[in-house]
Protein backbone atom coordinates (compact mmCIF):
# COMPACT_ATOMS: atom_id res chain seq x y z
CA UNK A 1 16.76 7.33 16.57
CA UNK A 2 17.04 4.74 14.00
CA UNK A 3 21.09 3.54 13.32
CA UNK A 4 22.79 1.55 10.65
CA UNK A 5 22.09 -1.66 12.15
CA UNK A 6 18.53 -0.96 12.74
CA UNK A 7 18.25 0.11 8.56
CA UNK A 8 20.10 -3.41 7.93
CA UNK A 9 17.23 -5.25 10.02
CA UNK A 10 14.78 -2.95 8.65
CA UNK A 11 16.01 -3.60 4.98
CA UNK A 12 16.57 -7.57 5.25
CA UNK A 13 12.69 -7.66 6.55
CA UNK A 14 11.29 -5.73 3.62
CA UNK A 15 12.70 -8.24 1.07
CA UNK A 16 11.63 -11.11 3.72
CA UNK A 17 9.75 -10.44 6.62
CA UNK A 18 10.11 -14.53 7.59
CA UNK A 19 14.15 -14.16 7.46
CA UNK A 20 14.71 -15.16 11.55
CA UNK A 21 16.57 -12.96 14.04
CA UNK A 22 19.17 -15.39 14.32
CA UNK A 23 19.78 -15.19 9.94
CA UNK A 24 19.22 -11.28 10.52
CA UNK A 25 22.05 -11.75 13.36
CA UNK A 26 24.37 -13.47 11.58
CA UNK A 27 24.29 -10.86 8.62
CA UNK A 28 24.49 -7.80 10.73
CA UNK A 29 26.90 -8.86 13.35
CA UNK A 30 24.18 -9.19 16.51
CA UNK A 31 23.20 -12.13 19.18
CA UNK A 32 19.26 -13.16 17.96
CA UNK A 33 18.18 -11.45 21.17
CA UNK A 34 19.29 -8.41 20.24
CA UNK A 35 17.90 -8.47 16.87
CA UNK A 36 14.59 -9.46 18.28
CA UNK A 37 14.93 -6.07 20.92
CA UNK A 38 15.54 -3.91 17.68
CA UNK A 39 12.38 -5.31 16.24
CA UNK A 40 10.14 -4.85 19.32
CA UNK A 41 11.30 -1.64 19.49
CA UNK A 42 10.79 -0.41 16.01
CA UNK A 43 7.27 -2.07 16.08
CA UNK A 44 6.60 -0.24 19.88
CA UNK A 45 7.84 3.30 17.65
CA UNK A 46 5.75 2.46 15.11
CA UNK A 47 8.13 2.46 12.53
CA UNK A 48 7.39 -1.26 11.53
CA UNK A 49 3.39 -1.24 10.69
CA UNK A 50 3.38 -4.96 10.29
CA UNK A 51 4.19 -7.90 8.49
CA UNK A 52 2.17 -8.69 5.49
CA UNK A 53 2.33 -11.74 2.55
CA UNK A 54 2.48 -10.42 -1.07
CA UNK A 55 -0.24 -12.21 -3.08
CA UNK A 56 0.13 -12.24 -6.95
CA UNK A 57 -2.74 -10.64 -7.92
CA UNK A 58 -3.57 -12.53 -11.57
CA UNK A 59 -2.88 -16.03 -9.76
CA UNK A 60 -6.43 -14.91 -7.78
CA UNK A 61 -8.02 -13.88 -11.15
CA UNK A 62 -7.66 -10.80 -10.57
CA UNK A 63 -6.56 -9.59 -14.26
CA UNK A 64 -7.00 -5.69 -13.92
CA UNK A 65 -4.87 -3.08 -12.35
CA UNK A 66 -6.47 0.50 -12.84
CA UNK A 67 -5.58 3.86 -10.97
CA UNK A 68 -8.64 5.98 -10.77
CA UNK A 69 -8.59 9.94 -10.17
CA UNK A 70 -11.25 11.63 -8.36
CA UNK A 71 -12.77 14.89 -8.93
CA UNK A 72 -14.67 15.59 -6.03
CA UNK A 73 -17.21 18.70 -5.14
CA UNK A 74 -15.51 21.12 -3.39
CA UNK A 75 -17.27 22.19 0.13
CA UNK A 76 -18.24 17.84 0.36
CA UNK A 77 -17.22 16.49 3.81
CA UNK A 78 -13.76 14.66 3.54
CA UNK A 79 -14.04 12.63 6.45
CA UNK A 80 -17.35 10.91 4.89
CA UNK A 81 -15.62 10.90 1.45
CA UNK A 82 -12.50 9.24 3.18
CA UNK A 83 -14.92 6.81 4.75
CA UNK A 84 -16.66 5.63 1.71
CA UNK A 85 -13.50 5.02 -0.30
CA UNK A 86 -12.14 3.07 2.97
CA UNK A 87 -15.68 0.97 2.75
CA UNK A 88 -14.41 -0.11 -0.96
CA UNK A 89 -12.60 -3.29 -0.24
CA UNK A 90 -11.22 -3.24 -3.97
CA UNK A 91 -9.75 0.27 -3.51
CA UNK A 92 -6.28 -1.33 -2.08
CA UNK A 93 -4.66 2.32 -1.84
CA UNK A 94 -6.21 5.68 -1.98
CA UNK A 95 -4.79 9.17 -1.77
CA UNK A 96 -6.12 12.73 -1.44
CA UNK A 97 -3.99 14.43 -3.83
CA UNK A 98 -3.14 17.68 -4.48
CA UNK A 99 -4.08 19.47 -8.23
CA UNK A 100 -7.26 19.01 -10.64
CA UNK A 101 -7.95 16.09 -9.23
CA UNK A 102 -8.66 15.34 -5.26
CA UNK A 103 -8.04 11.20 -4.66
CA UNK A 104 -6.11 8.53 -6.44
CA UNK A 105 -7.02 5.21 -5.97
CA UNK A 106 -5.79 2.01 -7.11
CA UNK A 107 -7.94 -0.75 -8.01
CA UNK A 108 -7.54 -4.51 -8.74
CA UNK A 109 -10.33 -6.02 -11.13
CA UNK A 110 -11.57 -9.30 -12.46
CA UNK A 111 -11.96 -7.49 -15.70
CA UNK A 112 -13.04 -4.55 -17.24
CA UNK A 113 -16.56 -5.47 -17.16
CA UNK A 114 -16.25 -5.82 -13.39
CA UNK A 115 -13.96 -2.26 -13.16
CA UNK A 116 -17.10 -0.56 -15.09
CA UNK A 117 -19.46 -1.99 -12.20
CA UNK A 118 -17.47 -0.88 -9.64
CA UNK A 119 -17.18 2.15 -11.04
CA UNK A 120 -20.95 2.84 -11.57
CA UNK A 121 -22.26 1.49 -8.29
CA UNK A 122 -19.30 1.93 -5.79
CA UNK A 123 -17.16 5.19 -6.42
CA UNK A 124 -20.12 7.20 -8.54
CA UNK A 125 -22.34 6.57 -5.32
CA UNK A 126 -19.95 8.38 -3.04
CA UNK A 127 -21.71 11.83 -2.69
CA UNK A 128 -20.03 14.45 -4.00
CA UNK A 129 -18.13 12.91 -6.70
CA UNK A 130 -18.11 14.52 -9.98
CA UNK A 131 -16.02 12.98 -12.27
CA UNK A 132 -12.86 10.28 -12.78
CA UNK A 133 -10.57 9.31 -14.57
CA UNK A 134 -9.18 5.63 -15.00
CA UNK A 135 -6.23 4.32 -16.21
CA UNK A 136 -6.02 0.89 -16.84
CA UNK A 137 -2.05 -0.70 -16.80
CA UNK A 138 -1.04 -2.73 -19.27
CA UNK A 139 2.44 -3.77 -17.75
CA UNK A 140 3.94 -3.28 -14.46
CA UNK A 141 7.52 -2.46 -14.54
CA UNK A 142 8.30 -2.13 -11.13
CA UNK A 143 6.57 -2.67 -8.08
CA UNK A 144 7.82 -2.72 -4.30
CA UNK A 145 6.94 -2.16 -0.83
CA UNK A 146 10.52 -1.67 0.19
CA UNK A 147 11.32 1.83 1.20
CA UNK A 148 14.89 3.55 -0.06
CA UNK A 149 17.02 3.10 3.50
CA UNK A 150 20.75 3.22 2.78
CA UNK A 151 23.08 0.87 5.87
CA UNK A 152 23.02 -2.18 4.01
């Protein structure tokens, strides 16, 4: 079971993963050893995935953020659809989604010109796909990883 001192780690690593135990310690009101025993065992549950660096997308020239919905065939093989998607290293999230459409997936782009492309030769290829539908976003409002844990 997960406690109030375990959200406070868990909440001071989502805004900085590279805060220390003894920082996270001093905060929370624990020795660094027994911050660093939290963390072990919230990464032995599972509950911590992993520790990741947030790259600003444009700075890479990376200019274009589109969602894409899927409309696949119904009867097609998930698990191969899954697996194609998954083989799309510009696809950085993807979804199988309940309603008209069947996957949501989130692309980052050079351009337009390079989102067409990808388009046409990567996600049109998978078999079974019938139609999508992109969205391109003009501004991003908000954007975080951090999950809604209340103990801070």
């Amino acid at each position: 079971m997960i406690d109030n001192k375990d959200k406070k780690i868990l909440n001071i690593i989502q805004s900085d993963a590279k805060t220390s135990n003894a920082a996270i310690g001093e905060r929370i009101g624990l020795a660094p050893s027994a911050v660093f025993e939290r963390n072990r065992k919230l990464e032995s549950k599972g509950t911590i995935k992993g520790y990741h660096a947030v790259l600003e997308p444009k700075s890479l020239g990376l200019n274009t953020l589109a969602f894409v919905f899927l409309k696949m065939r119904i009867g097609e093989g998930q698990a191969e659809i899954d697996r194609q998607i998954r083989l799309i290293r510009e696809v950085q999230e993807a979804y199988h989604i309940a309603g008209e459409d069947c996957y949501l997936i989130k692309i980052w782009a050079k351009d337009t010109d390079e989102l067409g492309r990808l388009l046409l030769d990567k996600v049109h290829t998978i078999k079974g796909v019938i139609s999508t539908r992109t969205t391109i976003v003009l501004q991003t409002v908000k954007q975080t990883t951090q999950l809604p844990l209340t103990g801070d």
